[in-house]
PDB file of N, CA and C in Angstrom:
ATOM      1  N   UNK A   1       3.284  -6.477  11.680  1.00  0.00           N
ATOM      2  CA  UNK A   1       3.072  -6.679  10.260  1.00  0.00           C
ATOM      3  C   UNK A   1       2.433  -5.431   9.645  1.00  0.00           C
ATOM      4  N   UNK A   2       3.211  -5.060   8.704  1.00  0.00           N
ATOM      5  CA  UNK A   2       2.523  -4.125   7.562  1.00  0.00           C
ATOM      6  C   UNK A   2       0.181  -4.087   7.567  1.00  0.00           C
ATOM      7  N   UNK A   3      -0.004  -3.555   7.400  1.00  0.00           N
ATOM      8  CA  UNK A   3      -1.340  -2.894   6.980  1.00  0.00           C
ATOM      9  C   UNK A   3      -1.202  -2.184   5.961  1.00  0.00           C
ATOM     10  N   UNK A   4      -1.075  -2.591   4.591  1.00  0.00           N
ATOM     11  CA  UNK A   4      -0.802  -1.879   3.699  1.00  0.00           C
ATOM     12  C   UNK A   4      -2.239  -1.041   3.472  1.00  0.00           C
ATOM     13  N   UNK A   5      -3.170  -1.862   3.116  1.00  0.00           N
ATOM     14  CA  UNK A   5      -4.353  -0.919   3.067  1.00  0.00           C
ATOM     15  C   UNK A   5      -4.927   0.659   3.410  1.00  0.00           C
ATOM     16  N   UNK A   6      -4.685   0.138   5.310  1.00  0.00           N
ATOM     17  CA  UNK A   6      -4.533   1.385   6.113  1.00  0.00           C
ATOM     18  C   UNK A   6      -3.483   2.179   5.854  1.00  0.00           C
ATOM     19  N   UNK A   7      -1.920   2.087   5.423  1.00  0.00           N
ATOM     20  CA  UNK A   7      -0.760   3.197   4.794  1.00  0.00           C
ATOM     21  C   UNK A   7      -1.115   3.660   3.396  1.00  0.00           C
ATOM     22  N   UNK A   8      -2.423   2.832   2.168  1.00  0.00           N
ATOM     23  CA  UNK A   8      -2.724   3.747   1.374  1.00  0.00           C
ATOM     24  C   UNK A   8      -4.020   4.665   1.484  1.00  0.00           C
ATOM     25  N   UNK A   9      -4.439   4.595   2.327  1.00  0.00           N
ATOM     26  CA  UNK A   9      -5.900   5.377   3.353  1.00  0.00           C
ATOM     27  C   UNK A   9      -5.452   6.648   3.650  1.00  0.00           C
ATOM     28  N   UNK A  10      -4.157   6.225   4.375  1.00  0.00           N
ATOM     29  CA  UNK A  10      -4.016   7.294   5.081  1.00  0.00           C
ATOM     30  C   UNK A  10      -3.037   8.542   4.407  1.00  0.00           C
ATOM     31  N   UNK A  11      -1.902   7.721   3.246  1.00  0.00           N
ATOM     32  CA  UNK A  11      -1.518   8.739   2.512  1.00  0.00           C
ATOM     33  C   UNK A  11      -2.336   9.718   1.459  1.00  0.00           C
ATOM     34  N   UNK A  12      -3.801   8.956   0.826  1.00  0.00           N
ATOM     35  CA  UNK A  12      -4.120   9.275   0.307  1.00  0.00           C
ATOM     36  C   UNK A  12      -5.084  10.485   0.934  1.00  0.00           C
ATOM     37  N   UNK A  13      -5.150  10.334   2.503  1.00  0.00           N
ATOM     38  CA  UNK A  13      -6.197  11.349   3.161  1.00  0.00           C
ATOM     39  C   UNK A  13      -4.915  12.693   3.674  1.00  0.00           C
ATOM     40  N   UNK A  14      -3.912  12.095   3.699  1.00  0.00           N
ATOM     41  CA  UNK A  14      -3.016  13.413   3.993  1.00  0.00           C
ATOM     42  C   UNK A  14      -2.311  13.807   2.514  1.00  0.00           C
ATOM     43  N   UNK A  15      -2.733  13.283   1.514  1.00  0.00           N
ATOM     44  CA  UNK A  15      -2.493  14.179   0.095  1.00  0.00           C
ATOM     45  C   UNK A  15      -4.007  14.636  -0.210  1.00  0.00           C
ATOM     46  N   UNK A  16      -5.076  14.864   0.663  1.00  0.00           N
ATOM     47  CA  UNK A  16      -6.297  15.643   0.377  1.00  0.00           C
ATOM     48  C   UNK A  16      -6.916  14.938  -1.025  1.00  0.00           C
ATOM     49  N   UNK A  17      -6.809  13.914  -0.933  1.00  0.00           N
ATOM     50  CA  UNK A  17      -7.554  13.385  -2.065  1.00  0.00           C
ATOM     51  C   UNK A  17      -8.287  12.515  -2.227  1.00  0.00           C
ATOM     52  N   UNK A  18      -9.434  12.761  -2.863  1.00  0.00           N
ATOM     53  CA  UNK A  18     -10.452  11.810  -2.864  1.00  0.00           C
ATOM     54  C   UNK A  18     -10.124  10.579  -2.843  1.00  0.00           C
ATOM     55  N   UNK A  19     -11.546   9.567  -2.551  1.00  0.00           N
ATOM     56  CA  UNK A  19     -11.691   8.326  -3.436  1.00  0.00           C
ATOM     57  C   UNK A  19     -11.963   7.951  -4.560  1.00  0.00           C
ATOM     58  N   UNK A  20     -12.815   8.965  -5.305  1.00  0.00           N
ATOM     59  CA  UNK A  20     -13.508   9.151  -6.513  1.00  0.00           C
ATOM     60  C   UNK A  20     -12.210   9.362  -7.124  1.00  0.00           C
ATOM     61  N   UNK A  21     -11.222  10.533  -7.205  1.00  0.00           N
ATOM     62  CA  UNK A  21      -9.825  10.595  -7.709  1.00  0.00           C
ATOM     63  C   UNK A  21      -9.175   9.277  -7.922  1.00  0.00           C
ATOM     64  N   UNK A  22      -9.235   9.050  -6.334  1.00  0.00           N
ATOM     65  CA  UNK A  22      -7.763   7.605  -6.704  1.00  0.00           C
ATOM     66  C   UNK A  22      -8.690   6.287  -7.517  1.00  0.00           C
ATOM     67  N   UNK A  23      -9.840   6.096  -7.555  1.00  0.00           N
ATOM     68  CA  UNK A  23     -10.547   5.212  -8.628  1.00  0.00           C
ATOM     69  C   UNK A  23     -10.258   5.854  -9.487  1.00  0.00           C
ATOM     70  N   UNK A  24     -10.809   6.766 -10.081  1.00  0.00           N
ATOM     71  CA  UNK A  24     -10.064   7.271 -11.816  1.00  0.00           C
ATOM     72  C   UNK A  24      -8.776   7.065 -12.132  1.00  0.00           C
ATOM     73  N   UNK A  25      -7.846   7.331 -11.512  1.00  0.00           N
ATOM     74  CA  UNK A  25      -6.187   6.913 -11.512  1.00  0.00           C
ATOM     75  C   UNK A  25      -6.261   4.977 -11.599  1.00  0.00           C
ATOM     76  N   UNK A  26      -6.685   4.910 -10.841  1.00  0.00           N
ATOM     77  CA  UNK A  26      -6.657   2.957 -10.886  1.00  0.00           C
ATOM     78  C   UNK A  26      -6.926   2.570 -11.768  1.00  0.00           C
ATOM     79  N   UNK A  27      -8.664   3.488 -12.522  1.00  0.00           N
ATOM     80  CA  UNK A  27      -9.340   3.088 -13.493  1.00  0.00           C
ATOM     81  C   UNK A  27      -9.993   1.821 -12.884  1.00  0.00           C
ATOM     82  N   UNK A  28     -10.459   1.982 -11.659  1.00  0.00           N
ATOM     83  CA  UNK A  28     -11.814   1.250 -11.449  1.00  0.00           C
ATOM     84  C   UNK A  28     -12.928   1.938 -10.381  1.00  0.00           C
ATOM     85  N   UNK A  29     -13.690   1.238  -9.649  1.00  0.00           N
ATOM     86  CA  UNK A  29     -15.084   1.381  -8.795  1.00  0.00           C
ATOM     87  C   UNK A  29     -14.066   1.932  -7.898  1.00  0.00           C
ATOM     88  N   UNK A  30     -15.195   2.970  -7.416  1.00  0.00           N
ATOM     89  CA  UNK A  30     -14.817   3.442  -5.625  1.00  0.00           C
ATOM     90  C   UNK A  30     -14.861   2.232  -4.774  1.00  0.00           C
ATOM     91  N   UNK A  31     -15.761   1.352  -5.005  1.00  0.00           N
ATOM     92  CA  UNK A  31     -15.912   0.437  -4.094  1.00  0.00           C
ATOM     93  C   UNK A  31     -14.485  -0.805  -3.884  1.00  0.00           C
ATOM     94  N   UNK A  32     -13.978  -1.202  -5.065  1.00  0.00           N
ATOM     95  CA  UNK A  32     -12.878  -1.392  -5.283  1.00  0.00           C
ATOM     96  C   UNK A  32     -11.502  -0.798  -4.643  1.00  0.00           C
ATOM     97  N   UNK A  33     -11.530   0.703  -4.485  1.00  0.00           N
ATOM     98  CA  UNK A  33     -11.111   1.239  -3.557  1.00  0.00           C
ATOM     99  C   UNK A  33     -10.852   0.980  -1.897  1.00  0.00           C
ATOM    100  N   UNK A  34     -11.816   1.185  -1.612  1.00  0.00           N
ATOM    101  CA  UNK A  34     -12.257   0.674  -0.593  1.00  0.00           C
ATOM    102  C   UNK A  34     -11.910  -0.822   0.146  1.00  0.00           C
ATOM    103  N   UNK A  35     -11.583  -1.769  -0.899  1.00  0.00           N
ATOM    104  CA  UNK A  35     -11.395  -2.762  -1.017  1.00  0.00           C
ATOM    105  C   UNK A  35     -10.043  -3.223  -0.504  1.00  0.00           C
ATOM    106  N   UNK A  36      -9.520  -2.487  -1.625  1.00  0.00           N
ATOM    107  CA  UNK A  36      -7.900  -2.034  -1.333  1.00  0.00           C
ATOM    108  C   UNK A  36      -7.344  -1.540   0.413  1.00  0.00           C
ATOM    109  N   UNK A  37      -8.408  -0.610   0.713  1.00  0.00           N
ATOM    110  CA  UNK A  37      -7.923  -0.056   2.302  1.00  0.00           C
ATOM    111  C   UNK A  37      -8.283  -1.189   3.083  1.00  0.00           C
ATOM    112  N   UNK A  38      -9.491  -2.455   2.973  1.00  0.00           N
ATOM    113  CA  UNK A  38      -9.393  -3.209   3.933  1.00  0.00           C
ATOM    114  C   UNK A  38      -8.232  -4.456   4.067  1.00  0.00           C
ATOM    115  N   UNK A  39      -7.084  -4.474   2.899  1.00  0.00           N
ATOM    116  CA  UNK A  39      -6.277  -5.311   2.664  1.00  0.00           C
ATOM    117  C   UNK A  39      -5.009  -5.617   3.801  1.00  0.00           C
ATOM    118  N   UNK A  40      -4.716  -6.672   4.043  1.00  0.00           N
ATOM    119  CA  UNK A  40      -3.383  -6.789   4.904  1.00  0.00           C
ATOM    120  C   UNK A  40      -2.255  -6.745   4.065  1.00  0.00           C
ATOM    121  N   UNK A  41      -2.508  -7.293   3.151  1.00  0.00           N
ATOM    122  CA  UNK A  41      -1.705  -7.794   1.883  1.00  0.00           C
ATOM    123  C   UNK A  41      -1.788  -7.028   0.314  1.00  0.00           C
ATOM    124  N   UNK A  42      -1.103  -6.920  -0.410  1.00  0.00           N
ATOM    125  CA  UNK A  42      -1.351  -6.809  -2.033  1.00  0.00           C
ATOM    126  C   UNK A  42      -0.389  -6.984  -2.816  1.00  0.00           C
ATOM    127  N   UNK A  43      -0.591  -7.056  -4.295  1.00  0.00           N
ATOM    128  CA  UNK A  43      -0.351  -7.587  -5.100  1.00  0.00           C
ATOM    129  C   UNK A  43       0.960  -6.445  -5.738  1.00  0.00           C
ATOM    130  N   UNK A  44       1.935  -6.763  -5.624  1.00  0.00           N
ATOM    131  CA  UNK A  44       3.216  -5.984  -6.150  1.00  0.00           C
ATOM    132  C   UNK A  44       2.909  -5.051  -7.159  1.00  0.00           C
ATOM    133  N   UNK A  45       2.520  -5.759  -8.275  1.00  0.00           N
ATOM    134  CA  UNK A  45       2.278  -4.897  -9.302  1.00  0.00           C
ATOM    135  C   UNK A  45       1.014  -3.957  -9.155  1.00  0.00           C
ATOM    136  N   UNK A  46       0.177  -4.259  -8.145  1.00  0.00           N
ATOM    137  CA  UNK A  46      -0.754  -3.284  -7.626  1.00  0.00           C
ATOM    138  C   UNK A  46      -0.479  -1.598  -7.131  1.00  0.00           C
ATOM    139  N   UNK A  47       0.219  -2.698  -6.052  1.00  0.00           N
ATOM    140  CA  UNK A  47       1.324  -1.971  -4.897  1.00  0.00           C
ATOM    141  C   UNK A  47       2.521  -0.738  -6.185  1.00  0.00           C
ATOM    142  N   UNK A  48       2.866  -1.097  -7.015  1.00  0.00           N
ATOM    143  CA  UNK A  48       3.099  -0.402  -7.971  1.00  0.00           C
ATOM    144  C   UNK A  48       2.800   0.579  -8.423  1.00  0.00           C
ATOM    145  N   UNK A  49       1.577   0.718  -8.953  1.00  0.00           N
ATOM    146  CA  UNK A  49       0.567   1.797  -9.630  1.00  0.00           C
ATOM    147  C   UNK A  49      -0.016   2.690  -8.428  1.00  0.00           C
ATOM    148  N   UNK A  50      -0.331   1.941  -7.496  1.00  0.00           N
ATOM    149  CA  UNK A  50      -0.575   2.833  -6.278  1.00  0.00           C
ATOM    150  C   UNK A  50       0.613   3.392  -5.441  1.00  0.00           C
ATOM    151  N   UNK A  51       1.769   3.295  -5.786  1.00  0.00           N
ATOM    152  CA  UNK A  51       3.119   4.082  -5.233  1.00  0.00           C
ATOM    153  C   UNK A  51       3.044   5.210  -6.957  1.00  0.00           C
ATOM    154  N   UNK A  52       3.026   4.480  -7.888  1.00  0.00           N
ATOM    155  CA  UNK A  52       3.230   5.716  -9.023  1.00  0.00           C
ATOM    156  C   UNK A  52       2.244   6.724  -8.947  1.00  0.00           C
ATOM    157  N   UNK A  53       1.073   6.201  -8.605  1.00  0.00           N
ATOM    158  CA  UNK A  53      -0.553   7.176  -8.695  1.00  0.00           C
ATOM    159  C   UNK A  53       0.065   8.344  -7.826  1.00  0.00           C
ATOM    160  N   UNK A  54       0.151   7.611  -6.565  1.00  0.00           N
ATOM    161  CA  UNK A  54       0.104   8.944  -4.980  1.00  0.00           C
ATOM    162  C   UNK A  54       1.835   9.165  -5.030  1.00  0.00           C
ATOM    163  N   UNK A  55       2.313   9.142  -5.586  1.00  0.00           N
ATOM    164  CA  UNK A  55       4.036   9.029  -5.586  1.00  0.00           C
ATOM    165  C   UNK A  55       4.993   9.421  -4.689  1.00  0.00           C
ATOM    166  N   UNK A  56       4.365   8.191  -3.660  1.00  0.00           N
ATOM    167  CA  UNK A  56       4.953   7.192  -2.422  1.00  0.00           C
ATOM    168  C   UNK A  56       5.627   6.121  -2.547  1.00  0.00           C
ATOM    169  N   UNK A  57       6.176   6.155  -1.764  1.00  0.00           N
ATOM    170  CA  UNK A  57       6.937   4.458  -2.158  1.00  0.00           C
ATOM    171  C   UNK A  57       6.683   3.550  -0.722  1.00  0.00           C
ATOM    172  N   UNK A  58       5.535   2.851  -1.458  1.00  0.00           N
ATOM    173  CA  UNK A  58       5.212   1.690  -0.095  1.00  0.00           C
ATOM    174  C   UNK A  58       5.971   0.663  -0.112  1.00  0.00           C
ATOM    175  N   UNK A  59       6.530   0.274  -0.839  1.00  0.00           N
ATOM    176  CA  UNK A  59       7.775  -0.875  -0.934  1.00  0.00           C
ATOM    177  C   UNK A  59       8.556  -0.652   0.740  1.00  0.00           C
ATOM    178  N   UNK A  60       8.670   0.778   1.000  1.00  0.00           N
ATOM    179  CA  UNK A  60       9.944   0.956   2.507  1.00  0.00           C
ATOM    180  C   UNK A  60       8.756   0.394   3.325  1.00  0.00           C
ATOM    181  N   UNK A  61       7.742   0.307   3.386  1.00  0.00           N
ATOM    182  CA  UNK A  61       7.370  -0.175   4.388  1.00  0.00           C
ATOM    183  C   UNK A  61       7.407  -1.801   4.912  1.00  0.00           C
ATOM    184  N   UNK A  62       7.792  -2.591   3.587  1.00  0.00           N
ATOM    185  CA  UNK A  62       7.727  -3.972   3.512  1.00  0.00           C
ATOM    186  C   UNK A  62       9.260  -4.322   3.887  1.00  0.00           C
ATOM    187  N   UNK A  63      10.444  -2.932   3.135  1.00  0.00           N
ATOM    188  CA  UNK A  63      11.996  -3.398   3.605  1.00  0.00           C
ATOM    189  C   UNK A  63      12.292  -3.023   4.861  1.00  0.00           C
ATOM    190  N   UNK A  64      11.416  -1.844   5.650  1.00  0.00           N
ATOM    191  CA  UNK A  64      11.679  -1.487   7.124  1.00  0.00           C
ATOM    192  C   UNK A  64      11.612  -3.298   7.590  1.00  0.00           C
ATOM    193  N   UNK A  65      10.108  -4.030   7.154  1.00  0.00           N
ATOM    194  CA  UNK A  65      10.367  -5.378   8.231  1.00  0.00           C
ATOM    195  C   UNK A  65      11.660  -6.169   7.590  1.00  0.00           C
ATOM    196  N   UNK A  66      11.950  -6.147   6.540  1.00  0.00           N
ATOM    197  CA  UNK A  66      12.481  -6.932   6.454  1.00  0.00           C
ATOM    198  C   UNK A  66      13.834  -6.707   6.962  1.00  0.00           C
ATOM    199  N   UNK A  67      14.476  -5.635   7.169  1.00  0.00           N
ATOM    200  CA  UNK A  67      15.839  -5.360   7.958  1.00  0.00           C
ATOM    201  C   UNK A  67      15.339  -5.468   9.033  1.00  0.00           C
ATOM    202  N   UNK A  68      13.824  -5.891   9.612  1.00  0.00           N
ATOM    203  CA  UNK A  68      14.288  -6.487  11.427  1.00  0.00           C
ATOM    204  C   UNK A  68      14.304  -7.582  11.536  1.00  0.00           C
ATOM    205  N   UNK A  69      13.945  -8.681  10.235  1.00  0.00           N
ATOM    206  CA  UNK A  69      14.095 -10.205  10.279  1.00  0.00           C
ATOM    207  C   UNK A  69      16.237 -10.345  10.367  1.00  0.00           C
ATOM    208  N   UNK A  70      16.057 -11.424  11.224  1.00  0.00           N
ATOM    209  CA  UNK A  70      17.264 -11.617  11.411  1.00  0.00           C
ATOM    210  C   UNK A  70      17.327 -12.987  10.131  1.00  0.00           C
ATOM    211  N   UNK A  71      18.066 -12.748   9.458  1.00  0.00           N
ATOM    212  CA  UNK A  71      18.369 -13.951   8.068  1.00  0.00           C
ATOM    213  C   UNK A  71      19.445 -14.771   8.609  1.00  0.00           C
ATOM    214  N   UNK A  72      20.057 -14.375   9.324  1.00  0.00           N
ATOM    215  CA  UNK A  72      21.929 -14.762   9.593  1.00  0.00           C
ATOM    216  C   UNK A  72      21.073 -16.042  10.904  1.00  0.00           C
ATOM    217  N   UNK A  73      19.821 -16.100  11.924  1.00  0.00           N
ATOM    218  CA  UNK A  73      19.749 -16.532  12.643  1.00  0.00           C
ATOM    219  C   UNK A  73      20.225 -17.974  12.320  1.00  0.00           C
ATOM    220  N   UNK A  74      20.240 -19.230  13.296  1.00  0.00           N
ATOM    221  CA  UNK A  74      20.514 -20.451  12.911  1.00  0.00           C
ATOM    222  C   UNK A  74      19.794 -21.507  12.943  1.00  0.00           C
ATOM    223  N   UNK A  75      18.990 -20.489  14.363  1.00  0.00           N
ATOM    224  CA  UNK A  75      17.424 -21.266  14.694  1.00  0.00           C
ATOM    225  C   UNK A  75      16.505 -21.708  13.381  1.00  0.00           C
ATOM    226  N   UNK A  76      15.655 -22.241  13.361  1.00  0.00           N
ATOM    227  CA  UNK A  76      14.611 -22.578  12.266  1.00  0.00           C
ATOM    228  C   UNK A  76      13.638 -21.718  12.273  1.00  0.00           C
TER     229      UNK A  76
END
């Protein structure tokens, strides 16, 4: 399963950029920040602004799983 948190941690530490930065871009608390990196999960339209901010696209990380779910299976 995705760790989205930890994939915006870590892009944001290999684009050399603060936390203090990516709070001003969010337009909230560092701590809030922070918040964000301990997440498993988030909120699309979040997930949004933080692919436009660092201009990444974390969405492939959610369709990589989903092309290994088998849909066609018959099982339950």
């Amino acid at each position: 399963m995705v760790h989205i948190g930890t994939l915006i941690k870590e892009e944001l530490n290999r684009q050399e950029r603060s936390v203090a930065w990516f709070a001003r871009k969010l337009c909230c608390e560092r701590t809030n920040v922070y918040s964000i990196f301990k997440r498993e999960s988030i909120d699309t339209a979040l997930l949004l602004r933080i692919s436009c901010i660092l201009r990444h696209n974390f969405f492939q990380y959610y369709l990589q799983e989903l092309s290994d779910c088998d849909f066609y299976s018959t099982e339950p």
